[in-house]
PDB file of N, CA and C in Angstrom:
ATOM      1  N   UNK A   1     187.430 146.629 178.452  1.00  0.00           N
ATOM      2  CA  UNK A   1     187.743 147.868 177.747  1.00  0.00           C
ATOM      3  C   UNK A   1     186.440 148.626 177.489  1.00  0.00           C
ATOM      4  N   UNK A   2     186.270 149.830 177.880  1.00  0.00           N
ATOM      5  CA  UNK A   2     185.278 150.942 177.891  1.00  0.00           C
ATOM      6  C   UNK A   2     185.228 151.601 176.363  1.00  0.00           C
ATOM      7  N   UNK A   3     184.048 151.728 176.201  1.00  0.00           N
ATOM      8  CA  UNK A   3     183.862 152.654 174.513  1.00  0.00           C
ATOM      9  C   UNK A   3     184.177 154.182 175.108  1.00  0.00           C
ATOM     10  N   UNK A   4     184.896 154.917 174.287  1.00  0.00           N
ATOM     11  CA  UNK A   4     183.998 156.725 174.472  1.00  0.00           C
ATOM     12  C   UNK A   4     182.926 156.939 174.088  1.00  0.00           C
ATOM     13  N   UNK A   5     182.380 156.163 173.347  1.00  0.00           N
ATOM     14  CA  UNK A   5     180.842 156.456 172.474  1.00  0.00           C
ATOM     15  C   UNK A   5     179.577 155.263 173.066  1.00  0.00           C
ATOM     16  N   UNK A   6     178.782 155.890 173.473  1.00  0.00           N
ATOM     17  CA  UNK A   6     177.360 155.322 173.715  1.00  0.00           C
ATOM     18  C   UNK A   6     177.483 154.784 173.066  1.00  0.00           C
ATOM     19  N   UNK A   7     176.592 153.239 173.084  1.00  0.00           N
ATOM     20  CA  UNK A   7     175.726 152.734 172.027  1.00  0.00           C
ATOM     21  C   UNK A   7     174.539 153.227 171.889  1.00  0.00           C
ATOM     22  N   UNK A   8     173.929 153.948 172.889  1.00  0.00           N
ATOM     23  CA  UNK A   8     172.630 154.365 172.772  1.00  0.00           C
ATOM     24  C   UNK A   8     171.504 153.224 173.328  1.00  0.00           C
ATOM     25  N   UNK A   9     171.623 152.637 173.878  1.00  0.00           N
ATOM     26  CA  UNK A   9     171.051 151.085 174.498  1.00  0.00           C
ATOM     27  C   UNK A   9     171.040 151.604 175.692  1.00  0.00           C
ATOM     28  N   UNK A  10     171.442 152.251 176.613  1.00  0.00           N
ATOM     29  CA  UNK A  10     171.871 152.622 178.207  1.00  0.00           C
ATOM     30  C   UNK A  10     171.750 154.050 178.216  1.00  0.00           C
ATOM     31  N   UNK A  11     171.285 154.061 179.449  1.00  0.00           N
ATOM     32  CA  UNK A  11     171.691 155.333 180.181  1.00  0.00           C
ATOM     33  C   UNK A  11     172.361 155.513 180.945  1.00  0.00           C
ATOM     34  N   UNK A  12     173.977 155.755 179.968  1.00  0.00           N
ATOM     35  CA  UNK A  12     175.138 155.984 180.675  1.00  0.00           C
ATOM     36  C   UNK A  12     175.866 157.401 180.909  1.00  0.00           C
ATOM     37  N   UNK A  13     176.996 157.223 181.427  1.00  0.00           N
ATOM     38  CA  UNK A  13     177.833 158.876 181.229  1.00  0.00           C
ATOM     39  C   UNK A  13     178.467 159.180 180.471  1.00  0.00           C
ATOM     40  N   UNK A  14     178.344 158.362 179.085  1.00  0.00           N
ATOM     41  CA  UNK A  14     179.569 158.447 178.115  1.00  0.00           C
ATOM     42  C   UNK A  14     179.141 159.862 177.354  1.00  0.00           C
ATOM     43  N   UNK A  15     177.731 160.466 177.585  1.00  0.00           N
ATOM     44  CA  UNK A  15     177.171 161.924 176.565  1.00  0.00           C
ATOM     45  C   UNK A  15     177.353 162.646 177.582  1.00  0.00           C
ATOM     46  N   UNK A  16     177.909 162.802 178.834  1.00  0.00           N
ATOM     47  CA  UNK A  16     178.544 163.737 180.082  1.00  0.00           C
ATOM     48  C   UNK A  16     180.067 163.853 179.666  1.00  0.00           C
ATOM     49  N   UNK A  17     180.820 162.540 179.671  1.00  0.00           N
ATOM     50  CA  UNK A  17     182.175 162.505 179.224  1.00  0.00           C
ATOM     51  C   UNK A  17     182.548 163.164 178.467  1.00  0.00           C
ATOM     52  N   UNK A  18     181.663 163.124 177.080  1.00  0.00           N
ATOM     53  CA  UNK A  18     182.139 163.589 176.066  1.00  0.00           C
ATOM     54  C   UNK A  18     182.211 165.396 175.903  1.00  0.00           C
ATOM     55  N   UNK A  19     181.128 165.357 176.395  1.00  0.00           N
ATOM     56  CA  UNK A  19     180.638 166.872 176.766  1.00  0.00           C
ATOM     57  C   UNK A  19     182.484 167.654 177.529  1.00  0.00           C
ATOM     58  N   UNK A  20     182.377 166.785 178.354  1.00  0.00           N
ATOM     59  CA  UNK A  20     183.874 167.223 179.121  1.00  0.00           C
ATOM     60  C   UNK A  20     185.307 167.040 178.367  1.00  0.00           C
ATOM     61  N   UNK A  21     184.701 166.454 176.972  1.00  0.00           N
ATOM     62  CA  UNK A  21     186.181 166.377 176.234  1.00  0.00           C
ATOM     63  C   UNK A  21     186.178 167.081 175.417  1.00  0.00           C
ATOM     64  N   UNK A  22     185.141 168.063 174.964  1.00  0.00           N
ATOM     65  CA  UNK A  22     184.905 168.661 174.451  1.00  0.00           C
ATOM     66  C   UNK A  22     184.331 168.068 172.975  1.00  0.00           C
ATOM     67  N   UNK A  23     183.379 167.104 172.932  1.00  0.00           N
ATOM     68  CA  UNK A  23     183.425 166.215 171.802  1.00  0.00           C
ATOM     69  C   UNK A  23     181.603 166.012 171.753  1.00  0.00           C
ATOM     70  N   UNK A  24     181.039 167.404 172.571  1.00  0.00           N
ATOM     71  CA  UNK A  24     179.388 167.208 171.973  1.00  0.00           C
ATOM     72  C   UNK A  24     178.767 167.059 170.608  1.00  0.00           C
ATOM     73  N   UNK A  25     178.189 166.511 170.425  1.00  0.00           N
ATOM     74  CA  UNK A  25     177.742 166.314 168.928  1.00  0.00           C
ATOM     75  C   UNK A  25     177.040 166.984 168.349  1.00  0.00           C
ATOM     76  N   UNK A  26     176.141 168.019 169.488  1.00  0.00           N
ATOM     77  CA  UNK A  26     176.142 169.280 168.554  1.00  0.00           C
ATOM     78  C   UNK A  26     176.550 170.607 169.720  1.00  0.00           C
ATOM     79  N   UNK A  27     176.263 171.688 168.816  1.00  0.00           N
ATOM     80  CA  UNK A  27     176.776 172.715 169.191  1.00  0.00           C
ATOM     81  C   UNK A  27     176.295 173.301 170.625  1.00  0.00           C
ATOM     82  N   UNK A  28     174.465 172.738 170.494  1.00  0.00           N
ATOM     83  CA  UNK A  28     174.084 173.346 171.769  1.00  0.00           C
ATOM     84  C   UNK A  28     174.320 172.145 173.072  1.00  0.00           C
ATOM     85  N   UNK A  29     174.563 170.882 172.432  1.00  0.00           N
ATOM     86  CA  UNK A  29     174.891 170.597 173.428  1.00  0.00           C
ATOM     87  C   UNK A  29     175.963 170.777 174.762  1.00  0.00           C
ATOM     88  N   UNK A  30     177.110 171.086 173.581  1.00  0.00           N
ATOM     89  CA  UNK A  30     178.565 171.738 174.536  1.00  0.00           C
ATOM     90  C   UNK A  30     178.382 172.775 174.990  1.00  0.00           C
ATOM     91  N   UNK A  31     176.812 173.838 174.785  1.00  0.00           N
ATOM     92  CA  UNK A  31     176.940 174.839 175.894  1.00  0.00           C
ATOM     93  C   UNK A  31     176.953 174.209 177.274  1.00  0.00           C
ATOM     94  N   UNK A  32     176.752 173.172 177.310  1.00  0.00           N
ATOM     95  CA  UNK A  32     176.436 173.002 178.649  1.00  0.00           C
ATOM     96  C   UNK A  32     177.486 173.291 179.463  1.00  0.00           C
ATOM     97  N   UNK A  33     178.849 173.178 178.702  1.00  0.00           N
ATOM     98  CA  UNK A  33     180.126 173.653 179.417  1.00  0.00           C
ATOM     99  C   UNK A  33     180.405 174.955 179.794  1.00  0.00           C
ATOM    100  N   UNK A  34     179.382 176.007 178.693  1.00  0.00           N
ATOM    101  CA  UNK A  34     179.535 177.430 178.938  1.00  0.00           C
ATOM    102  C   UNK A  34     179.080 177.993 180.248  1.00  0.00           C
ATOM    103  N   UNK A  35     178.363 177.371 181.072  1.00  0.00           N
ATOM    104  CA  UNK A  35     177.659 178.159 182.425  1.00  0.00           C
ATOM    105  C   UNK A  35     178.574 177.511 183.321  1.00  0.00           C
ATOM    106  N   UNK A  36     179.159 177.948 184.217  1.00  0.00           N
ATOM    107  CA  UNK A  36     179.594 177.289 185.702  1.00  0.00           C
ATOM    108  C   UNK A  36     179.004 176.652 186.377  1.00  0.00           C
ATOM    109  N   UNK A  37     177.537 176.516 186.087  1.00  0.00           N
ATOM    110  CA  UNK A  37     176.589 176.086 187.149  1.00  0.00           C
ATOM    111  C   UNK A  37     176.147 174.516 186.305  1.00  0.00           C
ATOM    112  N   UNK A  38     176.061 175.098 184.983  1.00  0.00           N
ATOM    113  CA  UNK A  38     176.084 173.713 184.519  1.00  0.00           C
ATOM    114  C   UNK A  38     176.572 172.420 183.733  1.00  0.00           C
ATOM    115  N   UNK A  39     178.169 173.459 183.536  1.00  0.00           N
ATOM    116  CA  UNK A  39     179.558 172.931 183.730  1.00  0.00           C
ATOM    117  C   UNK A  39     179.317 171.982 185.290  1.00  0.00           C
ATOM    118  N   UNK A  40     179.150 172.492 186.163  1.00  0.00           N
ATOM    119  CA  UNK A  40     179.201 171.043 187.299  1.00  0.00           C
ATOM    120  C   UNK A  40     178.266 170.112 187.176  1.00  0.00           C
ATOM    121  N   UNK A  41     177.210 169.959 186.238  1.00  0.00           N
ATOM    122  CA  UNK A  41     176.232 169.004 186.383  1.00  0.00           C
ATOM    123  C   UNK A  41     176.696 168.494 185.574  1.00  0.00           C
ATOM    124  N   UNK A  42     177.375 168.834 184.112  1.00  0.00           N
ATOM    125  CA  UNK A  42     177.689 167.902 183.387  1.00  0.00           C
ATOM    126  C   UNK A  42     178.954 167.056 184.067  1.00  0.00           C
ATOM    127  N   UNK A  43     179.796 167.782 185.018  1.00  0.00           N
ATOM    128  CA  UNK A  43     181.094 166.866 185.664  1.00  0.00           C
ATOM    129  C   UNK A  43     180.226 165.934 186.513  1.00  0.00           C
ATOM    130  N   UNK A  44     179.634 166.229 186.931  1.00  0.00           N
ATOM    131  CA  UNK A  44     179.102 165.118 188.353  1.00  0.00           C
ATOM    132  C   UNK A  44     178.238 163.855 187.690  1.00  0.00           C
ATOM    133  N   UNK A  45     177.606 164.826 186.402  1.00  0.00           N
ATOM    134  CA  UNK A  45     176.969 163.228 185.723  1.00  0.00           C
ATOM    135  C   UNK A  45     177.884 162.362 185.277  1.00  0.00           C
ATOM    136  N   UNK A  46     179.383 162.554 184.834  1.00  0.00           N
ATOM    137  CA  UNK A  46     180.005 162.279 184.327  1.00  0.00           C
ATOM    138  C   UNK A  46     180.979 161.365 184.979  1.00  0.00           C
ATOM    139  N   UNK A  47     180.899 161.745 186.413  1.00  0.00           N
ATOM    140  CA  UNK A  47     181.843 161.155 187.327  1.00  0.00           C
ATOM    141  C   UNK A  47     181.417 159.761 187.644  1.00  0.00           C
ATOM    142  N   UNK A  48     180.197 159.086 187.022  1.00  0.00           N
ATOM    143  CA  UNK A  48     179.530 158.079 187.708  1.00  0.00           C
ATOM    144  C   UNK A  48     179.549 156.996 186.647  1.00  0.00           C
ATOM    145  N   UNK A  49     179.171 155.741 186.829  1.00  0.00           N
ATOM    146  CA  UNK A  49     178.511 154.861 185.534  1.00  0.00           C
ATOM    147  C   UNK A  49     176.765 155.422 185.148  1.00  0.00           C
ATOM    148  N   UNK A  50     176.778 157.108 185.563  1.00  0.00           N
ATOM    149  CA  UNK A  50     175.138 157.090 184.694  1.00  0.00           C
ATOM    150  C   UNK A  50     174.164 157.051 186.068  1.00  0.00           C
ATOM    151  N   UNK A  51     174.523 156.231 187.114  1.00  0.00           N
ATOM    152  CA  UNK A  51     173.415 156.694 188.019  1.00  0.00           C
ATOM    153  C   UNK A  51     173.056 157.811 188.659  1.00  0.00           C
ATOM    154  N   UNK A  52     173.894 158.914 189.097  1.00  0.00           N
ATOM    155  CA  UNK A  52     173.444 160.255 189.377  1.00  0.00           C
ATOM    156  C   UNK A  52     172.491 160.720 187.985  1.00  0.00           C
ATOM    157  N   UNK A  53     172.629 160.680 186.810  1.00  0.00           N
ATOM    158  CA  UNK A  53     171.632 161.225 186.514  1.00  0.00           C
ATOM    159  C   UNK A  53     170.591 160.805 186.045  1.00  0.00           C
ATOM    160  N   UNK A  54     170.716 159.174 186.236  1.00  0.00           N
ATOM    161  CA  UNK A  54     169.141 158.052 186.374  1.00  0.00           C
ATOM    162  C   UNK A  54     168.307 158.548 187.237  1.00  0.00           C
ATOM    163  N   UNK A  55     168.885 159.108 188.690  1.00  0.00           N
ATOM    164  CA  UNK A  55     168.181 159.574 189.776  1.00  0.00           C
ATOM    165  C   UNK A  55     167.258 160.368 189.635  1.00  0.00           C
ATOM    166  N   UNK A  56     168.058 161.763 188.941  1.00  0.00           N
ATOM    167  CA  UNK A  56     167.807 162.944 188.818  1.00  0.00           C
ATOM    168  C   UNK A  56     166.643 162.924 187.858  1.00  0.00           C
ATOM    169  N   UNK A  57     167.343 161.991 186.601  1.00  0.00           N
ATOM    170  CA  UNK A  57     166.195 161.983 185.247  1.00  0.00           C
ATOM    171  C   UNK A  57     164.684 161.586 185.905  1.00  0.00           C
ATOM    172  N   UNK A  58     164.796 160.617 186.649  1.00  0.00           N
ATOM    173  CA  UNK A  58     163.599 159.410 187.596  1.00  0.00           C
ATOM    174  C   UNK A  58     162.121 160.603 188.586  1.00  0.00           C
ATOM    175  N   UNK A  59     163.506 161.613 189.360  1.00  0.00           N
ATOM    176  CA  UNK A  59     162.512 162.769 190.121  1.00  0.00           C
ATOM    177  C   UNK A  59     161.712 163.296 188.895  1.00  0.00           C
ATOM    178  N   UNK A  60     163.039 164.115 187.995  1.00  0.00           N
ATOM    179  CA  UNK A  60     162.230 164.884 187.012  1.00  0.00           C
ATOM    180  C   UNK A  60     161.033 164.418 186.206  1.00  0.00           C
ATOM    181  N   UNK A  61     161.045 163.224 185.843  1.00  0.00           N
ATOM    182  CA  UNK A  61     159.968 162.433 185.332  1.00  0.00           C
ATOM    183  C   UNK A  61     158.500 162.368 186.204  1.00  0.00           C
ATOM    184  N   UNK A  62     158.737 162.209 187.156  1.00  0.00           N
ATOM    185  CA  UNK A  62     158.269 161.978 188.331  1.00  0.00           C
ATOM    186  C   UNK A  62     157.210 163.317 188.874  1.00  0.00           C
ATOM    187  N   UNK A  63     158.366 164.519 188.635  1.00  0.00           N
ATOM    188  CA  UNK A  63     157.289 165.672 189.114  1.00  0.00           C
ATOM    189  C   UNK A  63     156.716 165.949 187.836  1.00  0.00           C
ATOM    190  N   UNK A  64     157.319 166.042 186.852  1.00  0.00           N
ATOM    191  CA  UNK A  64     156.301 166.258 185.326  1.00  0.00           C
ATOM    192  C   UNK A  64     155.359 165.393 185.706  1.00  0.00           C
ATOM    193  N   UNK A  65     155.267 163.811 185.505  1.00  0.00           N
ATOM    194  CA  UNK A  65     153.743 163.243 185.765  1.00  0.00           C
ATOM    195  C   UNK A  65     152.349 164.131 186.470  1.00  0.00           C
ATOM    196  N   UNK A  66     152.710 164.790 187.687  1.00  0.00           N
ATOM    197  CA  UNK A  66     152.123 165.079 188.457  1.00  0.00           C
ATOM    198  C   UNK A  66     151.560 166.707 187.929  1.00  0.00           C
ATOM    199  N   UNK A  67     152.006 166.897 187.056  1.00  0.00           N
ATOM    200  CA  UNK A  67     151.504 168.062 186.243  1.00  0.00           C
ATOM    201  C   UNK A  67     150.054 168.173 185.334  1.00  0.00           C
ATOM    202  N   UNK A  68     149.586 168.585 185.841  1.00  0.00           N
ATOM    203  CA  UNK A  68     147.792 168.821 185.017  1.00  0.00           C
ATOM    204  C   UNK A  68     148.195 168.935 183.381  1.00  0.00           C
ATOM    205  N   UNK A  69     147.466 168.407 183.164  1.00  0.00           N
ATOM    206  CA  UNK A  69     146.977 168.825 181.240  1.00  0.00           C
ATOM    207  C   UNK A  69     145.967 169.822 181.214  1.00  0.00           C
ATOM    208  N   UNK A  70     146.479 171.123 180.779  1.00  0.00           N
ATOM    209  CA  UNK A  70     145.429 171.357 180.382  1.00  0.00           C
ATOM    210  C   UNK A  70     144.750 171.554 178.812  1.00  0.00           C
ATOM    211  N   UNK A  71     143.652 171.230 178.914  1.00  0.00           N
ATOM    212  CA  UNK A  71     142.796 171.054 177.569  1.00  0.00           C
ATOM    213  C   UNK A  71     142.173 172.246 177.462  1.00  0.00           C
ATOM    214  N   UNK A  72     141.453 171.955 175.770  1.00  0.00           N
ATOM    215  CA  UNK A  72     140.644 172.903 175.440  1.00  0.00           C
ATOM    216  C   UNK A  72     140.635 174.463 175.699  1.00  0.00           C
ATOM    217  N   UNK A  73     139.250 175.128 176.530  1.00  0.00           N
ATOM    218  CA  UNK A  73     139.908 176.767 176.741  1.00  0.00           C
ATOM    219  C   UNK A  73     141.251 177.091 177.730  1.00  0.00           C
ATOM    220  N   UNK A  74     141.408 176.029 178.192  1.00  0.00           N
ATOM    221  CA  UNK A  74     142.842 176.042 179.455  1.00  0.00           C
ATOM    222  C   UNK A  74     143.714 176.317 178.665  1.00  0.00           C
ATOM    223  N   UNK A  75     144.008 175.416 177.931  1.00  0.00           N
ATOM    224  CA  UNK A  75     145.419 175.196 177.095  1.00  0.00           C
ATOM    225  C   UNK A  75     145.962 176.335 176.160  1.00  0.00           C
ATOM    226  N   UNK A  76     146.646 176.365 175.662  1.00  0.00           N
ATOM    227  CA  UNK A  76     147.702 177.402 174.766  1.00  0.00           C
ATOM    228  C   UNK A  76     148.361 176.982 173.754  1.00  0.00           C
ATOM    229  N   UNK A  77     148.017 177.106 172.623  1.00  0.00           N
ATOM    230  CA  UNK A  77     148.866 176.743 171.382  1.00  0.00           C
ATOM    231  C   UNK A  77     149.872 177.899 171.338  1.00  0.00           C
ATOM    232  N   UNK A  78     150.904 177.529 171.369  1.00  0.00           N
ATOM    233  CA  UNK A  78     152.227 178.626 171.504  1.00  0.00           C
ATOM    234  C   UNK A  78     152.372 178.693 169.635  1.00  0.00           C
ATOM    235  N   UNK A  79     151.742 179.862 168.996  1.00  0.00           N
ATOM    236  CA  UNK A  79     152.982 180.147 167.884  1.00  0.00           C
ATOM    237  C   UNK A  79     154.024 180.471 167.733  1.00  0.00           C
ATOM    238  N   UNK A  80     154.666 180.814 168.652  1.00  0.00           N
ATOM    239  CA  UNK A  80     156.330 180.902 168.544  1.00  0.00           C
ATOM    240  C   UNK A  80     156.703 180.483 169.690  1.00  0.00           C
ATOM    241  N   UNK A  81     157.102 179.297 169.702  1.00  0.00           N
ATOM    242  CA  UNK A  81     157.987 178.376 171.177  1.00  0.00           C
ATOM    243  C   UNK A  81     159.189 179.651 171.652  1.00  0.00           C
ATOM    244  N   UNK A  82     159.793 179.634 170.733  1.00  0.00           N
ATOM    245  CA  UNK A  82     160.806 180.679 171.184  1.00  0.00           C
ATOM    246  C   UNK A  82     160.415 182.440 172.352  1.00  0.00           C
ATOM    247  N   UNK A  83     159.522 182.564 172.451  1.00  0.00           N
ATOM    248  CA  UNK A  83     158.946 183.751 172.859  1.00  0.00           C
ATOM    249  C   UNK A  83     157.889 182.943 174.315  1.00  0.00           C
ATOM    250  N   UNK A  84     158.542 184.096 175.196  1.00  0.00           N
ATOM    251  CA  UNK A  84     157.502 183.675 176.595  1.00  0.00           C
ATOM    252  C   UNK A  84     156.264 183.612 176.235  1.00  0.00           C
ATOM    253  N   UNK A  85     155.699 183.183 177.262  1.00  0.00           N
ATOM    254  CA  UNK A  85     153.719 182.843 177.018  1.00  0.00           C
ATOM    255  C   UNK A  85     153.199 184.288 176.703  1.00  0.00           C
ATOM    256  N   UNK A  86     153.808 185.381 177.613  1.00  0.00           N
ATOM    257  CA  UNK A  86     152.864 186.438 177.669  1.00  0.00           C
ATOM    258  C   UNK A  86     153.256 187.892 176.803  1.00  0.00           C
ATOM    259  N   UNK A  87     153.905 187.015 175.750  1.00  0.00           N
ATOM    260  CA  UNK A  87     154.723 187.860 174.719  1.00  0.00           C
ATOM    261  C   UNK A  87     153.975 188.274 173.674  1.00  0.00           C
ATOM    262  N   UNK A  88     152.541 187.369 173.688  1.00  0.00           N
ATOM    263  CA  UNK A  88     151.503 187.876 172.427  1.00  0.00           C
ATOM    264  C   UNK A  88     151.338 189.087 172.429  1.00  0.00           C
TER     265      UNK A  88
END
């Protein structure tokens, strides 16, 4: 017998499922149902035991690593996250 609810121990599809039952736990999460485009990512993660988006999570991890830091005069302290970089 299957839970509807994660334990949170795994990376499973039960926070895709739920999403599709309309049962996100918060508000921005169930947008994900609002776009068509990503209304299907939440179905396709959902369709699996969790490995389509182990995959996906694994690349994304994967090309972030490969991303420079930059420090000191490089870098950018954003005072308002909400607002593009070149919004100062």
């Amino acid at each position: 017998m299957s839970s509807s609810i994660s334990s949170g121990a795994v990376f499973d599809s039960h926070y895709y499922q739920n999403l599709l039952r309309v049962r996100g736990i918060l508000f921005s999460d169930q947008q994900l149902m609002a776009n068509e485009r990503t209304a299907r990512v939440v179905a396709a993660y959902a369709s699996d035991d969790g490995s389509a988006f182990r995959m996906d999570f694994a690349r994304a991890m994967t090309k972030m690593s490969g991303l420079s830091v930059l420090t000191g005069s490089q870098g950018q302290v954003r005072l308002d996250c909400s607002l593009p970089v070149n919004s100062y």
